[in-house]
Protein backbone atom coordinates (compact mmCIF):
# COMPACT_ATOMS: atom_id res chain seq x y z
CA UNK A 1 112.13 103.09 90.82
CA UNK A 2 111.58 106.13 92.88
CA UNK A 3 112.52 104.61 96.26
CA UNK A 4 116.22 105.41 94.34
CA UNK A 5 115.18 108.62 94.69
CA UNK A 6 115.54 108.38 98.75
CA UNK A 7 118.61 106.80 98.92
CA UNK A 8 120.18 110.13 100.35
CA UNK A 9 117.49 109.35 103.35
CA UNK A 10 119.39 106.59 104.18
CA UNK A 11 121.72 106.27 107.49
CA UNK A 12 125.45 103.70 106.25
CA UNK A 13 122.67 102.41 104.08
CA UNK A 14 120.69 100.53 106.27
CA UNK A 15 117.32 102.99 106.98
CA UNK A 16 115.37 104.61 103.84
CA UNK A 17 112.39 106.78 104.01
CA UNK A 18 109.12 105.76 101.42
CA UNK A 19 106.07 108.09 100.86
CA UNK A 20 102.98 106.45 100.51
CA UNK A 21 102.94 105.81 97.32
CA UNK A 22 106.61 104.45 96.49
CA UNK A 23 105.35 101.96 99.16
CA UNK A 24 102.61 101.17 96.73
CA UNK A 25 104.69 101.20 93.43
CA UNK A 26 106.74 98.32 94.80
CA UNK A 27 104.38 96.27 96.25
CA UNK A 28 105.45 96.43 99.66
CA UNK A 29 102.85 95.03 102.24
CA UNK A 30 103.17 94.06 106.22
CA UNK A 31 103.50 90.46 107.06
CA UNK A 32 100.67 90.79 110.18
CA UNK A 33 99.65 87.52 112.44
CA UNK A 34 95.19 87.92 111.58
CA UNK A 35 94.69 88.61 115.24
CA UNK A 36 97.45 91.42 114.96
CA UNK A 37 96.10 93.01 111.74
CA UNK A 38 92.38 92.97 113.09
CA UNK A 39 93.90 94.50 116.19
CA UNK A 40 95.70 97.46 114.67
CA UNK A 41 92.64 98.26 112.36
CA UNK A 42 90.29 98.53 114.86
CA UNK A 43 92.92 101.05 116.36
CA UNK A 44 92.97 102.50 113.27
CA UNK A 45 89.20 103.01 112.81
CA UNK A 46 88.83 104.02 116.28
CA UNK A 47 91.67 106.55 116.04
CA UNK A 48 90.02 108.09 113.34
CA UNK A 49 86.36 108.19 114.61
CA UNK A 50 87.85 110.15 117.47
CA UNK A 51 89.41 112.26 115.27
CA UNK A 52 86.18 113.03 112.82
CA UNK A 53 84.45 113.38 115.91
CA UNK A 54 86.33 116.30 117.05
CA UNK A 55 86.47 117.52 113.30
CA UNK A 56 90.23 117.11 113.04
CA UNK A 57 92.22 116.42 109.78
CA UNK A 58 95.39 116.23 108.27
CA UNK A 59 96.66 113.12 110.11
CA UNK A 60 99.30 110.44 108.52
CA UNK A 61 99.44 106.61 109.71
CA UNK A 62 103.15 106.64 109.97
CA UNK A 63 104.73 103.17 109.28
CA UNK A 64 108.15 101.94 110.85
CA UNK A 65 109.95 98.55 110.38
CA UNK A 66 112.77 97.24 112.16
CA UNK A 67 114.96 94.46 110.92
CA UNK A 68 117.07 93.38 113.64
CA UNK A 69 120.54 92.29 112.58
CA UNK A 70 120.54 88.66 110.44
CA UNK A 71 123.65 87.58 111.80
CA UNK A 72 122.00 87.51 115.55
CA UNK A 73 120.92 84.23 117.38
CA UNK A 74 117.58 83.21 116.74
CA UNK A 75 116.37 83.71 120.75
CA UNK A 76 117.78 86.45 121.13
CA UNK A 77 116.38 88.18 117.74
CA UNK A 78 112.89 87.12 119.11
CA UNK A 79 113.48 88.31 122.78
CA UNK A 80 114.24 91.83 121.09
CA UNK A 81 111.28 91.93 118.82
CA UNK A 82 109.10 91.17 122.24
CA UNK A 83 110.59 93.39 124.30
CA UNK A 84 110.29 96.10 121.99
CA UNK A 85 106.53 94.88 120.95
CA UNK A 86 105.88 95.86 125.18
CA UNK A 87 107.27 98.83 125.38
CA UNK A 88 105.56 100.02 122.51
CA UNK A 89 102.05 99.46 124.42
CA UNK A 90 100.18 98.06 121.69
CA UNK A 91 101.72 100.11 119.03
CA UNK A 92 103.98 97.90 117.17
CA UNK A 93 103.51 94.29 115.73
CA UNK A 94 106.10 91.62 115.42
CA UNK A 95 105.83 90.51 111.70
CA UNK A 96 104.39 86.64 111.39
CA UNK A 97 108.03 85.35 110.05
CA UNK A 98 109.34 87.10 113.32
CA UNK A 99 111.87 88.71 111.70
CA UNK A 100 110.75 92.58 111.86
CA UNK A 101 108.43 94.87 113.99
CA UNK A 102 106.44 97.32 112.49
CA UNK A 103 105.60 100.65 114.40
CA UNK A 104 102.59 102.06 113.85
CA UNK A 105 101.38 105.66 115.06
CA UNK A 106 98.68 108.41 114.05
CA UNK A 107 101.35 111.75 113.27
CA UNK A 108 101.17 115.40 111.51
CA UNK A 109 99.09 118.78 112.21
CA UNK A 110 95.81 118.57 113.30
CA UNK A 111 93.53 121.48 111.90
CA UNK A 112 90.02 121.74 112.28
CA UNK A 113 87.73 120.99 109.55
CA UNK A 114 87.34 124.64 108.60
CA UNK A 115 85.25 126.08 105.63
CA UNK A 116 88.53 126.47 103.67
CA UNK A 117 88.91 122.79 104.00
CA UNK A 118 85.07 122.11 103.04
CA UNK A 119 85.68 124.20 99.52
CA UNK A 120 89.05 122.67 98.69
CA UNK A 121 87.26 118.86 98.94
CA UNK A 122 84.13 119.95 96.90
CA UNK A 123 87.27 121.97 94.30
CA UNK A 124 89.29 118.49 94.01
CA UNK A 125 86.41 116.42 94.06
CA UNK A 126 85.02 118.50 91.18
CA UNK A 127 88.26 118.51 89.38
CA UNK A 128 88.82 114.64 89.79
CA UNK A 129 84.90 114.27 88.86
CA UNK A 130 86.30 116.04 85.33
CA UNK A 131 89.47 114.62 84.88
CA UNK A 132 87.81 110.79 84.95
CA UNK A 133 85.31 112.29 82.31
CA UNK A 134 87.89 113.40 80.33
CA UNK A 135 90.34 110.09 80.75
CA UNK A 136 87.64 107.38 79.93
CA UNK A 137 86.20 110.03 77.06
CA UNK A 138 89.54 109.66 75.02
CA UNK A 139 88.02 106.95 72.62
């Protein structure tokens, strides 16, 4: 499919780069402990109050996993995914099999939310208000 598409992205074939919604198209998903994933969305949610609060926008969750090497020992695998789990500070999540981390961060340009940014909403939310119209009107 179109994660093909970013094989160039890829370092001796072992890192690849997904947008959003490849990640989507192929069902991808993190593997998060409950405790972890209620963790990292109330980081989430308060991340983003802070950020409405100040009127910012524009802002990305940007996902990372690491897959340690298969061929390591089994102690040693999980002694890496801790130690990196600390220094991340509450940032990354050791997946429940144990056999990745996943980094997690707020990224991209801030910008205030301007007038410009009010009329472009109430323009796509106009146009997507029509398109649906016309999509479910094709009887």
């Amino acid at each position: 499919k179109t994660h093909a598409l970013h094989q160039s992205n890829t370092v001796a074939g072992k890192h690849g780069t997904l947008r959003d919604w490849e990640w989507m198209d192929i069902a991808m998903t993190t593997d998060l402990a409950d405790d972890d994933a209620e963790r990292l969305w109330s980081m989430v949610v308060a991340d983003t109050q802070l950020l409405e609060g100040q009127q910012l926008l524009d802002y990305s969750l940007l996902l990372g996993i690491y897959r340690p090497d298969a061929t390591r020992i089994p102690q040693h695998k999980k002694k890496e995914l801790q130690l990196l789990a600390e220094q991340c500070c509450g940032t990354a999540f050791v997946s429940r099999d144990r056999q990745k981390i996943y980094f997690f961060g707020i990224i991209d340009i801030l910008e205030k939310f301007s007038l410009r940014w009010r009329l472009q909403r109430f323009v796509l939310r106009m146009l997507y208000g029509l398109a649906m119209r016309w999509h479910s009107s094709d009887g």
